[in-house]
N, C-alpha and C. Protein backbone atom coordinates (compact mmCIF):
# COMPACT_ATOMS: atom_id res chain seq x y z
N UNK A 1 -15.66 1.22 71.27
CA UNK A 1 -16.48 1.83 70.24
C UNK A 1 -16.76 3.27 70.64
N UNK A 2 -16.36 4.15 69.22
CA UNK A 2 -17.16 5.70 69.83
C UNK A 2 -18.38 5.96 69.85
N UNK A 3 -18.83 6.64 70.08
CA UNK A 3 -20.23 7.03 70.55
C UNK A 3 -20.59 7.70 68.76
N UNK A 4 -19.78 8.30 68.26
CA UNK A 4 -20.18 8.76 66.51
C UNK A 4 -19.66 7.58 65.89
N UNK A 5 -19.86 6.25 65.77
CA UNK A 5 -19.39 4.89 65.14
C UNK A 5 -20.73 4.38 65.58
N UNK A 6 -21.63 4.83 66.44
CA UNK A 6 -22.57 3.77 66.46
C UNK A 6 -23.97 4.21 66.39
N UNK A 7 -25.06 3.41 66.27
CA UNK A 7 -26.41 3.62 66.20
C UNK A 7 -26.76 3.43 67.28
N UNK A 8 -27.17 4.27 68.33
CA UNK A 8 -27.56 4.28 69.87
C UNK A 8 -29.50 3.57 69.48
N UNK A 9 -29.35 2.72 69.84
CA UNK A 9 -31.67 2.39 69.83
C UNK A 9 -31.96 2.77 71.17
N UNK A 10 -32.88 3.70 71.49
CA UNK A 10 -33.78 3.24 72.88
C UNK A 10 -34.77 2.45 73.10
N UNK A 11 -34.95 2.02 73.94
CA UNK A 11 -36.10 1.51 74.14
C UNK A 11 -36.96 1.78 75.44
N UNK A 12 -37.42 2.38 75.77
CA UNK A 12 -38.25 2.84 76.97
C UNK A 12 -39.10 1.69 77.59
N UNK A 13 -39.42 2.26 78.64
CA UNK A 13 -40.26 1.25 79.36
C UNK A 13 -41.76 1.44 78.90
N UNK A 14 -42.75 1.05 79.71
CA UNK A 14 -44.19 1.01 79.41
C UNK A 14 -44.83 2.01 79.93
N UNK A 15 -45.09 3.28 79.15
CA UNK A 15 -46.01 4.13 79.23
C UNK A 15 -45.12 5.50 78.71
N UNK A 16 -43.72 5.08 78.75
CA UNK A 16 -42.46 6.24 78.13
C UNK A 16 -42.54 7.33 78.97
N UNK A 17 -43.04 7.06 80.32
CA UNK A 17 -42.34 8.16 81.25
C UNK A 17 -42.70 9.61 80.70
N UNK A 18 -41.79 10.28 81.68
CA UNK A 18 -41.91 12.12 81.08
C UNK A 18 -40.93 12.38 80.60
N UNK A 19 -40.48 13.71 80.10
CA UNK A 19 -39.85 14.24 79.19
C UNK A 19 -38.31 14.00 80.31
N UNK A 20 -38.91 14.29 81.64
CA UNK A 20 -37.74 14.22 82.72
C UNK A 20 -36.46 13.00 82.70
N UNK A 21 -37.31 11.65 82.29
CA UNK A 21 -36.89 10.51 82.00
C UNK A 21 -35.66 10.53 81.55
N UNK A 22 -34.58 9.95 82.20
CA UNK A 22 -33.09 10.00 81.59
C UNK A 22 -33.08 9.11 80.05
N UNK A 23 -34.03 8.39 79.73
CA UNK A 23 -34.41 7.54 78.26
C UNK A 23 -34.63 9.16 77.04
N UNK A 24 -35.02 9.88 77.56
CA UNK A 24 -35.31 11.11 76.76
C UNK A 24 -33.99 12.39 77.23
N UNK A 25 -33.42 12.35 77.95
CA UNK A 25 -32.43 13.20 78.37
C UNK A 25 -31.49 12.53 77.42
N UNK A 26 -31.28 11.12 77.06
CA UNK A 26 -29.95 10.65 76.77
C UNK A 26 -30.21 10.72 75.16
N UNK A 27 -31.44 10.66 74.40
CA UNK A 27 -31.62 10.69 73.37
C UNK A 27 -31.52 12.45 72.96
N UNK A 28 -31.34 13.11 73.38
CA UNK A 28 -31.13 14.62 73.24
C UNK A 28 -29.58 15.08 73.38
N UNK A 29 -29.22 14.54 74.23
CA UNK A 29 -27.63 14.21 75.04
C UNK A 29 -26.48 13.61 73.55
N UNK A 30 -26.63 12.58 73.15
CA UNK A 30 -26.18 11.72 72.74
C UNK A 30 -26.85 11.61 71.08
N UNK A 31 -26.06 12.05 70.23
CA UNK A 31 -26.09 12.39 68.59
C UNK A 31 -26.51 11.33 67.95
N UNK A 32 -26.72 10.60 68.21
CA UNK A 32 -26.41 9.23 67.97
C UNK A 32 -27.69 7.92 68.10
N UNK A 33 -28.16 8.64 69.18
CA UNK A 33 -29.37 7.80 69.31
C UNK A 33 -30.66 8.12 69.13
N UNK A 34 -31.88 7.03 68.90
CA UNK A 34 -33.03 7.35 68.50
C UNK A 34 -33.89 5.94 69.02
N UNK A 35 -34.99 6.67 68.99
CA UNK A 35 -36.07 5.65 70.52
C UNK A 35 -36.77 5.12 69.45
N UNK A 36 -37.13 3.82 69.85
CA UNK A 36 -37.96 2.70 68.90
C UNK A 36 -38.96 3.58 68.71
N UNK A 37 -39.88 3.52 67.44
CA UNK A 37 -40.99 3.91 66.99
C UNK A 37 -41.93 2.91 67.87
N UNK A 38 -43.21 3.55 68.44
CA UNK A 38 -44.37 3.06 68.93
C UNK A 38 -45.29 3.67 68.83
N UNK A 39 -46.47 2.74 68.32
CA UNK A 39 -47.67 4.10 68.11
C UNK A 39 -48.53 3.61 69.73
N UNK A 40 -48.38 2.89 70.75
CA UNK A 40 -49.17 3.03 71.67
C UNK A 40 -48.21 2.22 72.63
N UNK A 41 -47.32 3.33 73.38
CA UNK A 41 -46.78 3.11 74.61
C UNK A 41 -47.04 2.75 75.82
N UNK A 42 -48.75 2.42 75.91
CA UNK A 42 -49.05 1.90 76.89
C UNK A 42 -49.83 0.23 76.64
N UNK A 43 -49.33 0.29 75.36
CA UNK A 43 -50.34 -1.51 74.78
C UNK A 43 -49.06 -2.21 75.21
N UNK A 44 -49.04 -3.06 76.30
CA UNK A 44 -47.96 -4.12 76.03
C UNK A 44 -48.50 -5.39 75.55
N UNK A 45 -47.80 -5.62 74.15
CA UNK A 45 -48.04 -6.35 73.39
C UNK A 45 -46.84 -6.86 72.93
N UNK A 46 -46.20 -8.07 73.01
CA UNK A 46 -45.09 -8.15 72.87
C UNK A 46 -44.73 -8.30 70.49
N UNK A 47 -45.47 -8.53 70.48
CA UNK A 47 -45.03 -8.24 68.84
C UNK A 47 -44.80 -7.16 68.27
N UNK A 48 -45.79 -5.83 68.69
CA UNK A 48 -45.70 -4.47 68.89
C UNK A 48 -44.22 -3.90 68.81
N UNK A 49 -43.60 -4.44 70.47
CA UNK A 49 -42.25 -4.06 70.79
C UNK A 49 -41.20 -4.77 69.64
N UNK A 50 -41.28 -5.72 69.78
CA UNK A 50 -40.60 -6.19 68.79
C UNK A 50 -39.94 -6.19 67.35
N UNK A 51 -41.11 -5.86 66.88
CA UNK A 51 -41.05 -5.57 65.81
C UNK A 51 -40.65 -3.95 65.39
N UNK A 52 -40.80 -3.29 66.34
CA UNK A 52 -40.10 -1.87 66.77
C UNK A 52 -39.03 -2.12 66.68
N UNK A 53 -38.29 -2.90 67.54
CA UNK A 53 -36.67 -2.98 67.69
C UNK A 53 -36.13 -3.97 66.14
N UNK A 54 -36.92 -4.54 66.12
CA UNK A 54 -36.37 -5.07 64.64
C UNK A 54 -36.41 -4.33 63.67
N UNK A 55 -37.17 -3.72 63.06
CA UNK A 55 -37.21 -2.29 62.33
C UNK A 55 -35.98 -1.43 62.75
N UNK A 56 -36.27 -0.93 63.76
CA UNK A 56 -35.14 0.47 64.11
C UNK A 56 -33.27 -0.22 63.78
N UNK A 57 -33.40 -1.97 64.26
CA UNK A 57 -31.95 -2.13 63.62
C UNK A 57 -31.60 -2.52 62.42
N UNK A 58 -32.42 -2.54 61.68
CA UNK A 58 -32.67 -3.32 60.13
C UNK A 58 -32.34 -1.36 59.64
N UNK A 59 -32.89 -0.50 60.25
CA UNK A 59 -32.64 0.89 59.63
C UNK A 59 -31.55 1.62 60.17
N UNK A 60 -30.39 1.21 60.95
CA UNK A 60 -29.54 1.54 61.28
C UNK A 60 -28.48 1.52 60.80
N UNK A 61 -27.43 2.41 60.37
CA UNK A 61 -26.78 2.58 59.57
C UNK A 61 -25.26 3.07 60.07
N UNK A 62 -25.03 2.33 61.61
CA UNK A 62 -23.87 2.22 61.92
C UNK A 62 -23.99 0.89 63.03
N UNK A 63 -23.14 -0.08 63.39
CA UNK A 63 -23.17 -0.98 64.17
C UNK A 63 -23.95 -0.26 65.51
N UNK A 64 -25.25 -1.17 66.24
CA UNK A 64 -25.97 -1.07 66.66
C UNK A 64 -25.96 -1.37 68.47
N UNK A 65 -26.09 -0.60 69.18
CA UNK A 65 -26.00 -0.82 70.33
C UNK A 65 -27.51 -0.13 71.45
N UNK A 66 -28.06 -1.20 71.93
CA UNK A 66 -29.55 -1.08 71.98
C UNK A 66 -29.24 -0.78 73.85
N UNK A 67 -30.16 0.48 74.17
CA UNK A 67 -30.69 0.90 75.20
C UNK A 67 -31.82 0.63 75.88
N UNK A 68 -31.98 -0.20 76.92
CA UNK A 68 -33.30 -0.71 77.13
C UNK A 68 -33.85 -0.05 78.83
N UNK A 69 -34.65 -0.10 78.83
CA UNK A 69 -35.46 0.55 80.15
C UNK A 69 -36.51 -0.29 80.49
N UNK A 70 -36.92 -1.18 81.72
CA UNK A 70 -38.03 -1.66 82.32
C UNK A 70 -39.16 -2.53 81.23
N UNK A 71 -40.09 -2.58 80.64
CA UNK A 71 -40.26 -3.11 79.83
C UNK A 71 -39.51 -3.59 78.40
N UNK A 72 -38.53 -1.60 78.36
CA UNK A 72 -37.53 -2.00 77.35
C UNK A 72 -36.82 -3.11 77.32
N UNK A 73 -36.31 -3.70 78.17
CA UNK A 73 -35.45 -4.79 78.58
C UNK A 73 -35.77 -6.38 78.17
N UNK A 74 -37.10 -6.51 78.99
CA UNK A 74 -37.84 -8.02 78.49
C UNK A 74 -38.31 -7.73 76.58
N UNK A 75 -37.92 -6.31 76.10
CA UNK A 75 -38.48 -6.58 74.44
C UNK A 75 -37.24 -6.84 74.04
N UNK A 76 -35.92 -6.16 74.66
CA UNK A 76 -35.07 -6.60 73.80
C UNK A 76 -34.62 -8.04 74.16
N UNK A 77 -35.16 -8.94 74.51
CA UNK A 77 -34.44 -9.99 75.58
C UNK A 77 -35.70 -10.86 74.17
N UNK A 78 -36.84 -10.97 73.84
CA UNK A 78 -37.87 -11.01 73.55
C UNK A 78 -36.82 -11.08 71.70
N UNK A 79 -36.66 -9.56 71.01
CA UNK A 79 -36.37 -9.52 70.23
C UNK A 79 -34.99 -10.11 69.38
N UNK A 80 -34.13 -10.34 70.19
CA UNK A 80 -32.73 -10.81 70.41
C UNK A 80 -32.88 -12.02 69.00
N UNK A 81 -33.07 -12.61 69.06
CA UNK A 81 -33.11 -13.97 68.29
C UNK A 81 -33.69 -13.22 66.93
N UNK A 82 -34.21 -12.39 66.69
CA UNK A 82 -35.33 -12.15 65.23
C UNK A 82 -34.34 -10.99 64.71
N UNK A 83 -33.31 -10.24 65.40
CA UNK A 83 -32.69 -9.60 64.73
C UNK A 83 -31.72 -9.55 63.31
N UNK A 84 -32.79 -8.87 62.62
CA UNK A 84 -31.35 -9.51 61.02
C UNK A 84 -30.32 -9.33 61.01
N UNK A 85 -29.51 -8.23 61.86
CA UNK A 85 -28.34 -7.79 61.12
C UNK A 85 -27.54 -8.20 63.07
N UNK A 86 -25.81 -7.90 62.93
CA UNK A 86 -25.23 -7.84 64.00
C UNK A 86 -25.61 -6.56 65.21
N UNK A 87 -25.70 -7.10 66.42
CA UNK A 87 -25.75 -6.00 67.11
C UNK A 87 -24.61 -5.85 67.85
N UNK A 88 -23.73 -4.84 68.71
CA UNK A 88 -23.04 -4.83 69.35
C UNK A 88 -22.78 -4.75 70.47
N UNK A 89 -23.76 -4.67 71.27
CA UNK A 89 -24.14 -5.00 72.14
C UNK A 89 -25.35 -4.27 73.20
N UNK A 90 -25.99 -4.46 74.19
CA UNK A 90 -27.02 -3.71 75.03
C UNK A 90 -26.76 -3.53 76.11
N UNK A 91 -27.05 -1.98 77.05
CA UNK A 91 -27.22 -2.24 78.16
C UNK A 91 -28.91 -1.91 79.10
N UNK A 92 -28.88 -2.45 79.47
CA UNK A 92 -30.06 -2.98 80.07
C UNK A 92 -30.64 -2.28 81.49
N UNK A 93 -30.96 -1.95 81.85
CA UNK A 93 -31.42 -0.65 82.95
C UNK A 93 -32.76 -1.12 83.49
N UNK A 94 -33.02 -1.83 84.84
CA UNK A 94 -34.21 -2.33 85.65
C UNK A 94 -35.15 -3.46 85.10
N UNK A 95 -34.62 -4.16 84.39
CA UNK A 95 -35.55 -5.37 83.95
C UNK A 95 -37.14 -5.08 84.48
N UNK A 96 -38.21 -5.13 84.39
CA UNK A 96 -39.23 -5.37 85.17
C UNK A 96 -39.78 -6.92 85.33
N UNK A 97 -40.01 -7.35 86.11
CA UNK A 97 -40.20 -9.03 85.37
C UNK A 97 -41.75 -9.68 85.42
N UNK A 98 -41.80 -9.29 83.85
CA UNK A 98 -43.12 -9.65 83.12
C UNK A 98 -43.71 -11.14 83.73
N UNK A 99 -42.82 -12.37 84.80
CA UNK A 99 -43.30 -13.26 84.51
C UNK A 99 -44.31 -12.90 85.91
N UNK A 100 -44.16 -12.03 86.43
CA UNK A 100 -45.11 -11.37 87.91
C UNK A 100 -46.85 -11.31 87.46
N UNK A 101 -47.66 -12.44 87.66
CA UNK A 101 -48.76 -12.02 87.37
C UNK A 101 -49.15 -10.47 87.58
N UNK A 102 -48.56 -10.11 88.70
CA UNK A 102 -49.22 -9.10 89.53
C UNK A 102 -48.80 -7.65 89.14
N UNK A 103 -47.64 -7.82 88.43
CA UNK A 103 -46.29 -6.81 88.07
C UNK A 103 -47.46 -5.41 88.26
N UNK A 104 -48.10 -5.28 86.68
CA UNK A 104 -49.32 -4.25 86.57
C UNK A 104 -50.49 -4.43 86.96
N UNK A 105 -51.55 -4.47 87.86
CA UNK A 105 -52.48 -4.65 87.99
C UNK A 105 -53.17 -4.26 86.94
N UNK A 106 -54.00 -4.77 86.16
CA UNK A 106 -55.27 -4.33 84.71
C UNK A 106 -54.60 -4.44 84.25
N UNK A 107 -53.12 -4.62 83.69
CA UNK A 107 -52.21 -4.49 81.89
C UNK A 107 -52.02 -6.22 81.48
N UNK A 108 -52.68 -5.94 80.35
CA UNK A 108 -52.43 -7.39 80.05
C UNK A 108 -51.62 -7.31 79.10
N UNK A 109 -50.95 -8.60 79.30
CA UNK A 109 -49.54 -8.24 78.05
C UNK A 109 -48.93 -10.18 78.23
N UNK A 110 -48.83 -9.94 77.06
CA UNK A 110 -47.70 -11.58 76.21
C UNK A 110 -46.01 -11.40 76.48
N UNK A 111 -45.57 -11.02 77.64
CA UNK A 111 -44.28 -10.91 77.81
C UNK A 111 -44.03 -12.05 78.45
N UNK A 112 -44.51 -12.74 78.98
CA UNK A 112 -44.62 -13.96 80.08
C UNK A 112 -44.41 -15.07 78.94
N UNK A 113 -43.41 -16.02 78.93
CA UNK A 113 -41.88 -16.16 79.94
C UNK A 113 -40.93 -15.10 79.67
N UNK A 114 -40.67 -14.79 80.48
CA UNK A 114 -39.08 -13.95 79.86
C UNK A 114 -37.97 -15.10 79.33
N UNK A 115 -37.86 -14.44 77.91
CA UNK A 115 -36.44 -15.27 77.70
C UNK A 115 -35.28 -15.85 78.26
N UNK A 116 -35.02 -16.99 78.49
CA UNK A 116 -33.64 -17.51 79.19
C UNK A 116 -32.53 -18.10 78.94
N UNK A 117 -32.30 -17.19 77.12
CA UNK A 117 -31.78 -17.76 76.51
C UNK A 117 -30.51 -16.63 76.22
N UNK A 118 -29.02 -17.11 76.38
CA UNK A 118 -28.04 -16.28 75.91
C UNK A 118 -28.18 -15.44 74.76
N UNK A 119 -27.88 -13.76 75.19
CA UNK A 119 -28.19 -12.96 74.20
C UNK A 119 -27.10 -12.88 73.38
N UNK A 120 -27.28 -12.77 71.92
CA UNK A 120 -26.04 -13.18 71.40
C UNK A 120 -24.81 -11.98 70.82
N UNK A 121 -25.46 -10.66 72.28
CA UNK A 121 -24.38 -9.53 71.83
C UNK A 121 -24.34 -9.32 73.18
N UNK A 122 -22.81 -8.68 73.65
CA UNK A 122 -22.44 -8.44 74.42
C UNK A 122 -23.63 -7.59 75.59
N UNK A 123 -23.53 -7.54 76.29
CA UNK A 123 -24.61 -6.92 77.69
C UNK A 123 -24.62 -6.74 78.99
N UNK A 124 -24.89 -5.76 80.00
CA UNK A 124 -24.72 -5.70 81.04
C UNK A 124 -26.61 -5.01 81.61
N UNK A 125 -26.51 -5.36 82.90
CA UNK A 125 -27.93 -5.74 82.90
C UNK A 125 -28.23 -4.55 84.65
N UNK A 126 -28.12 -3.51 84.77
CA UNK A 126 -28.30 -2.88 85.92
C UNK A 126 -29.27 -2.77 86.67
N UNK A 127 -29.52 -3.17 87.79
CA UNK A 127 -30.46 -3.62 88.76
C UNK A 127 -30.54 -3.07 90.08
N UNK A 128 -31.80 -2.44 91.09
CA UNK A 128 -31.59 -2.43 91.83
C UNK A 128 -31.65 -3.17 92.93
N UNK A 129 -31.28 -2.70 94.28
CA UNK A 129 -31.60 -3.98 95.03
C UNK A 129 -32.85 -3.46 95.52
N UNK A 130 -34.34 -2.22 95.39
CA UNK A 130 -34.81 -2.60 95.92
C UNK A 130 -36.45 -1.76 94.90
N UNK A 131 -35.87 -2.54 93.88
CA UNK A 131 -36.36 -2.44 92.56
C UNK A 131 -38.26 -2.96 93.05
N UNK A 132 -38.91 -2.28 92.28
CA UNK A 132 -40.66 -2.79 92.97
C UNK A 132 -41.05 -3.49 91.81
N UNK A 133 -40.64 -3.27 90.92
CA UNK A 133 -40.69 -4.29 89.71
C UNK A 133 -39.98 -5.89 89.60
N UNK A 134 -38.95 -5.52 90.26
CA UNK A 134 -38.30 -7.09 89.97
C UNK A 134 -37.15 -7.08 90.98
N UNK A 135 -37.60 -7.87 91.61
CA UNK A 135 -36.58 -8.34 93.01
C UNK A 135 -35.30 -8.87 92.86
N UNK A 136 -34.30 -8.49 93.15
CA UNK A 136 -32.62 -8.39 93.01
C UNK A 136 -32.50 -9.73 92.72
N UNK A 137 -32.52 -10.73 93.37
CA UNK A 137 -32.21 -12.17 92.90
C UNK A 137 -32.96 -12.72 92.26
N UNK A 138 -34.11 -12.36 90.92
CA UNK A 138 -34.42 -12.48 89.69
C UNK A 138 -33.93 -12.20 88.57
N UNK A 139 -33.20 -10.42 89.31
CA UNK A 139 -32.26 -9.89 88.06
C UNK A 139 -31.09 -10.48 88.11
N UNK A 140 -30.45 -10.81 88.98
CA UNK A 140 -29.59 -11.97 89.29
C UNK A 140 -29.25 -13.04 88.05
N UNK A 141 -30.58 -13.59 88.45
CA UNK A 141 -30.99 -15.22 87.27
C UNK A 141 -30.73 -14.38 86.03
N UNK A 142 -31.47 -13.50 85.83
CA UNK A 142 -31.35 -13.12 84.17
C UNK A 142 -30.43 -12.58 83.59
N UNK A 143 -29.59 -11.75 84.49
CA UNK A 143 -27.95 -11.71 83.76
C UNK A 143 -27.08 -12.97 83.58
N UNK A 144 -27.91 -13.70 84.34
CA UNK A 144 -26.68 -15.46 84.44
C UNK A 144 -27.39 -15.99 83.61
N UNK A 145 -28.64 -15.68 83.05
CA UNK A 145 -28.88 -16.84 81.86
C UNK A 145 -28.80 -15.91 80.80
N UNK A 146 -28.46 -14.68 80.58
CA UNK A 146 -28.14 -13.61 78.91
C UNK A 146 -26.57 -13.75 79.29
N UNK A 147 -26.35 -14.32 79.99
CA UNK A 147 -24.67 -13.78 79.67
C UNK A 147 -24.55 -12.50 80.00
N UNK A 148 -25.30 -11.79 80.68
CA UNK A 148 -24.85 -10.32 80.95
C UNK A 148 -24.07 -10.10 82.13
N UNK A 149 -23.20 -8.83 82.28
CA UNK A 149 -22.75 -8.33 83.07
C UNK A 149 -23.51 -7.70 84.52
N UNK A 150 -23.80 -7.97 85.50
CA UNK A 150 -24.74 -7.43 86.32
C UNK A 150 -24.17 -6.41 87.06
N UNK A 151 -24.73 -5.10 86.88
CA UNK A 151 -23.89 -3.84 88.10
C UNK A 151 -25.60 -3.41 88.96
N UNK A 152 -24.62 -3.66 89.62
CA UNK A 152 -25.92 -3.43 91.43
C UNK A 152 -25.65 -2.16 91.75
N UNK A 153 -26.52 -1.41 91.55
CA UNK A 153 -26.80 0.06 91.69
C UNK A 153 -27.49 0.14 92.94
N UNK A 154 -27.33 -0.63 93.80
CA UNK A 154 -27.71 -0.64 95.03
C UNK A 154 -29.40 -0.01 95.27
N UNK A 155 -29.70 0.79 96.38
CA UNK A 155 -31.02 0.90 96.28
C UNK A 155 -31.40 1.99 95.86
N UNK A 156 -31.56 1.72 94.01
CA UNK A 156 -32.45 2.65 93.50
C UNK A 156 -33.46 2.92 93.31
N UNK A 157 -34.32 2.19 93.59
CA UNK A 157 -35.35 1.82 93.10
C UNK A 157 -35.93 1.28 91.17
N UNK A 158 -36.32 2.14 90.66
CA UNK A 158 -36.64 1.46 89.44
C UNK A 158 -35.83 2.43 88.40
N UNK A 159 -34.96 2.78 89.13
CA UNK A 159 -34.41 3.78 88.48
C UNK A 159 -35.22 4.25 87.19
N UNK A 160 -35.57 5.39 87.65
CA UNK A 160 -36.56 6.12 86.57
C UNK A 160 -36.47 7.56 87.14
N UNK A 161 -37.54 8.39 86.64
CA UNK A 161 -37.64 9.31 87.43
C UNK A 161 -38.57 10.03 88.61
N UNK A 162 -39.50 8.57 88.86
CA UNK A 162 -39.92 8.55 90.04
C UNK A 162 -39.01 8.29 91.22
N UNK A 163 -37.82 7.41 90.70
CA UNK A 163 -36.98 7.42 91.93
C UNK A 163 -35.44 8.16 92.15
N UNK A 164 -35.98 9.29 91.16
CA UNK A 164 -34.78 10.47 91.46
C UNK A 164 -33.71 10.34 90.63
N UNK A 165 -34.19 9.47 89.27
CA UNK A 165 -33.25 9.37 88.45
C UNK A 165 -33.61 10.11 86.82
N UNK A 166 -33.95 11.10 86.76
CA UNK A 166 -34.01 12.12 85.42
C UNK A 166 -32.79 12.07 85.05
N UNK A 167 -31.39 13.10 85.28
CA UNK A 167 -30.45 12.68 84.34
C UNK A 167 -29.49 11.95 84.52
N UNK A 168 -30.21 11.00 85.68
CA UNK A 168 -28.71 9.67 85.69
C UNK A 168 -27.43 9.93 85.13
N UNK A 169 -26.93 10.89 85.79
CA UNK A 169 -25.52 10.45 85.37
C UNK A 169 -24.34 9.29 85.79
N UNK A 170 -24.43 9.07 86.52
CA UNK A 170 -24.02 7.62 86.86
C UNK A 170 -23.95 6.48 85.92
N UNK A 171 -25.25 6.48 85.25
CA UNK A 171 -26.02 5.92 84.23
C UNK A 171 -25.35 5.85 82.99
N UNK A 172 -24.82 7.25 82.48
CA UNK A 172 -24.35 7.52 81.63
C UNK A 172 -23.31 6.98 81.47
N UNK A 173 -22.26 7.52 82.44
CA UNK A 173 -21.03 7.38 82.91
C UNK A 173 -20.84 5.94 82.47
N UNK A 174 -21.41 4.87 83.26
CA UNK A 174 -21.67 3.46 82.94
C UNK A 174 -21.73 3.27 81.92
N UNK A 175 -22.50 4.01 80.84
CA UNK A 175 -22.81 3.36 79.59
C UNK A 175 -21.43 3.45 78.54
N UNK A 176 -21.02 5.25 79.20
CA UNK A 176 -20.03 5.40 78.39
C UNK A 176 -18.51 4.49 78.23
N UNK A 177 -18.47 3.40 79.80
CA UNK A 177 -17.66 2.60 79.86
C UNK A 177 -17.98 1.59 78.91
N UNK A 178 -19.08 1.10 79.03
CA UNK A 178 -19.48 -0.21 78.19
C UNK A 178 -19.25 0.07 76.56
N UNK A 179 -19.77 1.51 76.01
CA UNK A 179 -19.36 1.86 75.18
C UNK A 179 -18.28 1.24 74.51
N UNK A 180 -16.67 1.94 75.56
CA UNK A 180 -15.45 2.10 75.50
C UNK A 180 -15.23 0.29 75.52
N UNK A 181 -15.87 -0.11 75.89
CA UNK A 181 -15.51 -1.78 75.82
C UNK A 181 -15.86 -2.65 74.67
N UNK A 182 -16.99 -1.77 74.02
CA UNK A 182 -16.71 -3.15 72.33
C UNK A 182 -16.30 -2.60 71.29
């Protein structure tokens, strides 16, 4: 698939980072894409997200391929099943794993269980190994129960841009393969 054939969605993580954020570099980068509508990026509320990503692909107007980031990830994993139309597939960038009482200290949020149910569009699920959000052999489990592709980006941390990842190119690079694959 080309990159002008498709509807790029983002989805950011919880609190949408800074402008530095490769989630906002790639939506500037890339013609194509546009970040879920949210009016409060720091409420995790899982209907909120949801209903964001269901909207943004119900208004998309080329076959749909969804970008997810750290919270982004458990909404699209969350939203997967409620989607009306075909998607083509997601890639997935640091899961955080909502089922961590402890994940945020003070954030309360309805993400808990994470879905463990095959996503029903193609996906690859990038993880680090020394991720503070979600420990390598969790992200493990959850590419083996979505059917996703798992690439071990070794120790990035949460890949963001606290851990030196603003314009991920690597990132890109990656995506632009997965791209080239549906």
């Amino acid at each position: 698939m080309k990159l002008a054939d498709s509807s790029i969605i983002l989805v950011p993580g919880f609190g949408d980072s800074t402008q530095d954020y490769w989630v906002h570099r790639w939506q500037a980068k890339l013609s194509t894409a546009k970040t879920i509508a949210l009016a409060n990026w720091n409420h995790a509320a899982k209907a909120h997200w949801v209903a964001a990503i269901v909207d943004a692909v119900a208004q998309a107007d080329k076959p749909v391929v969804l970008v997810g980031h750290s919270l982004g990830v458990a909404a699209i994993a969350h939203a997967a099943p409620h989607l009306n139309r075909p998607v083509a597939g997601a890639f997935l960038v640091a899961l955080s794993d909502w089922n961590r009482p402890d994940l945020l200290p003070g954030v309360t949020h309805d993400f808990a269980p994470l879905p463990q149910h095959p996503l029903p569009f193609k996906s690859v699920l990038v993880a680090s190994r020394n991720d503070p959000y979600c420990d390598y052999p969790v992200a493990e489990d959850f590419a083996r129960h979505w059917h996703a592709t798992l690439i071990d980006a070794g120790e990035s941390g949460h890949i963001n841009s606290e851990s030196g990842h603003g314009p991920w190119p690597e990132g890109l690079m990656s995506f632009a393969g997965f791209l080239n694959k549906l």
